[in-house]
Protein backbone atom coordinates (compact mmCIF):
# COMPACT_ATOMS: atom_id res chain seq x y z
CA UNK A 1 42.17 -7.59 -9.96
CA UNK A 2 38.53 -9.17 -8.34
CA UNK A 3 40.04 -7.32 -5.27
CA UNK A 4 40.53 -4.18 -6.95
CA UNK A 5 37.04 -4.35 -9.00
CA UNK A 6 35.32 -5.71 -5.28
CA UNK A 7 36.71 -2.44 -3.49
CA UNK A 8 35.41 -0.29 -6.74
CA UNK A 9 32.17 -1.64 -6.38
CA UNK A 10 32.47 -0.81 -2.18
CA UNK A 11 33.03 2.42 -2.52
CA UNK A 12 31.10 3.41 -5.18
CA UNK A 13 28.42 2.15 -3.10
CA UNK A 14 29.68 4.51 -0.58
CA UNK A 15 29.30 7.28 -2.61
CA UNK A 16 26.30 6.67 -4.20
CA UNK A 17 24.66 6.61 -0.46
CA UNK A 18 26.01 10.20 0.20
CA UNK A 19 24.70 11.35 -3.41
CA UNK A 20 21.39 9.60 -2.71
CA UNK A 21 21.32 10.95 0.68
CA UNK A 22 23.04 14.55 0.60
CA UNK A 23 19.84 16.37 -1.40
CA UNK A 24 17.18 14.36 0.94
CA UNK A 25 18.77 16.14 3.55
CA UNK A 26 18.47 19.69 1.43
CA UNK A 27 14.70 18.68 1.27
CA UNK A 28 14.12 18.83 4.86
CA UNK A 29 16.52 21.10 5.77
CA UNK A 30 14.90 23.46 3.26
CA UNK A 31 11.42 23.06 4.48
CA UNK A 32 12.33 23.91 8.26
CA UNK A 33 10.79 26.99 9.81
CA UNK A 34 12.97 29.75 9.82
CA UNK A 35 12.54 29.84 13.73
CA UNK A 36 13.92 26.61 14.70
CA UNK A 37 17.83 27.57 14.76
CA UNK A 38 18.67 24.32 16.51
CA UNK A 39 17.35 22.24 13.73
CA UNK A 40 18.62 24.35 11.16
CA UNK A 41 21.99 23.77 13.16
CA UNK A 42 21.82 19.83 13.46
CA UNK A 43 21.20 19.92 9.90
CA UNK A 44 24.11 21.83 9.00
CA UNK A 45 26.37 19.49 11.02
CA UNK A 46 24.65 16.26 9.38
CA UNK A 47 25.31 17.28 5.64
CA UNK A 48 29.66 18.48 6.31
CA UNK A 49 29.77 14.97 7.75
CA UNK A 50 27.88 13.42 5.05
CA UNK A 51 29.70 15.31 2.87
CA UNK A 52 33.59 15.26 4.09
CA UNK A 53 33.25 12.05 6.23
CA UNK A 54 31.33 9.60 3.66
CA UNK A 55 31.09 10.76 0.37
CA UNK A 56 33.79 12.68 -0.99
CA UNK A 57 36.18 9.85 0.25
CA UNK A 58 33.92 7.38 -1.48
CA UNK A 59 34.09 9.00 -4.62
CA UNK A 60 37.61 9.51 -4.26
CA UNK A 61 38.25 6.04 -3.75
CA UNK A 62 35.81 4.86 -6.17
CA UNK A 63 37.68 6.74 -8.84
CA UNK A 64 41.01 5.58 -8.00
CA UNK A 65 40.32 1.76 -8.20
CA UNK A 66 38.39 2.61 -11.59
CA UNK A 67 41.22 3.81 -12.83
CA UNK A 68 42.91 1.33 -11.53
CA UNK A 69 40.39 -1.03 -12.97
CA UNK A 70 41.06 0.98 -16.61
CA UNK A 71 45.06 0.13 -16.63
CA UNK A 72 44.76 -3.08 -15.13
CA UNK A 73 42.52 -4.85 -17.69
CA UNK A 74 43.07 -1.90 -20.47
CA UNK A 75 39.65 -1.51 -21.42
CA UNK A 76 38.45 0.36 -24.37
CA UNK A 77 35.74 0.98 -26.27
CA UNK A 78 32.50 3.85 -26.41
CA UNK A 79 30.58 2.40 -24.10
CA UNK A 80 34.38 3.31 -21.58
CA UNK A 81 34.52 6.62 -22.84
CA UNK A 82 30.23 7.18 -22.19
CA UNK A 83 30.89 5.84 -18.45
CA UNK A 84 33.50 8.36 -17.94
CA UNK A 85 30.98 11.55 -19.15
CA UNK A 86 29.13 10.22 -17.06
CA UNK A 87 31.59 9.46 -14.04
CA UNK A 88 32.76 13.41 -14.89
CA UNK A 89 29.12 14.02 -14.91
CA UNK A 90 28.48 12.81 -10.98
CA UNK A 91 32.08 14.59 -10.04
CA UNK A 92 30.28 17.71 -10.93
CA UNK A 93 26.94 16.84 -9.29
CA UNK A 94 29.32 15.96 -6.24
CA UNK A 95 31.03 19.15 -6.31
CA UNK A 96 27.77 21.34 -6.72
CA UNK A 97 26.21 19.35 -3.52
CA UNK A 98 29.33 20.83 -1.48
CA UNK A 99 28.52 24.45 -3.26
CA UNK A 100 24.96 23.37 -1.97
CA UNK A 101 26.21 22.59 1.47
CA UNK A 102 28.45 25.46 2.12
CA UNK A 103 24.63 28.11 1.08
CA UNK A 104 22.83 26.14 3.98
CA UNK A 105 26.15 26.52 6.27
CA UNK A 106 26.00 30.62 5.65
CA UNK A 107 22.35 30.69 5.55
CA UNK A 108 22.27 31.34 1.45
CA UNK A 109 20.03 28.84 0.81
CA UNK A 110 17.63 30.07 -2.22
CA UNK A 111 15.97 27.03 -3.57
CA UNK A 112 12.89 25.19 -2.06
CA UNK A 113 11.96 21.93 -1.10
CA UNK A 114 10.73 21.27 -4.66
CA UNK A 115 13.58 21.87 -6.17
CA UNK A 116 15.54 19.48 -4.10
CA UNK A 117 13.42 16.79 -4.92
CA UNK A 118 14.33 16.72 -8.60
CA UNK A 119 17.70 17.41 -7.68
CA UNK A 120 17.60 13.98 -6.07
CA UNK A 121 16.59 12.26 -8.98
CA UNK A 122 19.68 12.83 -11.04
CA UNK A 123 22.60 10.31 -9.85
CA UNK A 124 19.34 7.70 -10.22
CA UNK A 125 19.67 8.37 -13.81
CA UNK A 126 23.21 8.50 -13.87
CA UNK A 127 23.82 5.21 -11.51
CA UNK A 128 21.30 3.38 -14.17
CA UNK A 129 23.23 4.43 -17.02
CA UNK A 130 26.52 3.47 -15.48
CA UNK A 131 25.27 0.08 -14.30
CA UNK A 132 24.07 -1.04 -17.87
CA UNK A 133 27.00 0.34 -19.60
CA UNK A 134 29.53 -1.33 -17.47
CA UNK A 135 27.70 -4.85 -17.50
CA UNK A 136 26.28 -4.71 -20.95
CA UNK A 137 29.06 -2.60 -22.71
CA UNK A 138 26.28 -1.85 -25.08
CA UNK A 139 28.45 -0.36 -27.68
């Protein structure tokens, strides 16, 4: 099971990068002039292969040795049942970052660079939260 739990940790690693990364790119690409169409372009191309290429199969594969994790050792407990909220909690942050990325890919963007910045903030919340309840098991 250290292999399973060592391949968790790997690619929720991976994921976290693309959730870190993703809405830094929705910074910049939101402050862009509106005349630089090549930019907007390379932008575009940078967040689908963020987005398809690094993190969606990162935190596809992060969920599947979790659960993995879960039958193997048959945890239980609250603090199990708060790390999932908060695991369904990122799935939907994930998701809205591809709602996100598919407005800058038909030029439907409507939020500004401001906006993006807090948006960064919140799997930092999320990935502290996770972290303590998985080593501390609090509760």
């Amino acid at each position: 099971m250290l292999w399973v739990k060592s391949l968790h940790i790997i690619f929720l690693i991976t994921w976290f990068a693309g959730l870190f990364y993703l809405p830094r790119l929705f910074v910049y690409h939101s402050m862009m002039a509106a005349t630089d169409r090549e930019g907007h372009e390379r932008f575009k191309v940078m967040e689908r292969k963020l987005f398809f290429g690094i993190m969606t199969p990162g935190g596809i594969l992060t969920i599947v040795f979790g659960l993995w994790l879960w039958l193997g050792y048959h945890w239980n407990g609250r603090w199990l049942y708060a790390k999932l909220v908060l695991v369904a909690a990122l799935i939907v942050y994930h998701v809205y970052c591809g709602k996100l990325m598919l407005d800058f890919k038909h030029d439907r963007n409507r939020h500004n660079h401001v906006y993006y910045r807090w948006f960064n903030e919140f799997p930092t919340v999320i990935l502290i939260a996770v972290v303590i309840l998985a080593v501390v098991k609090p509760f």
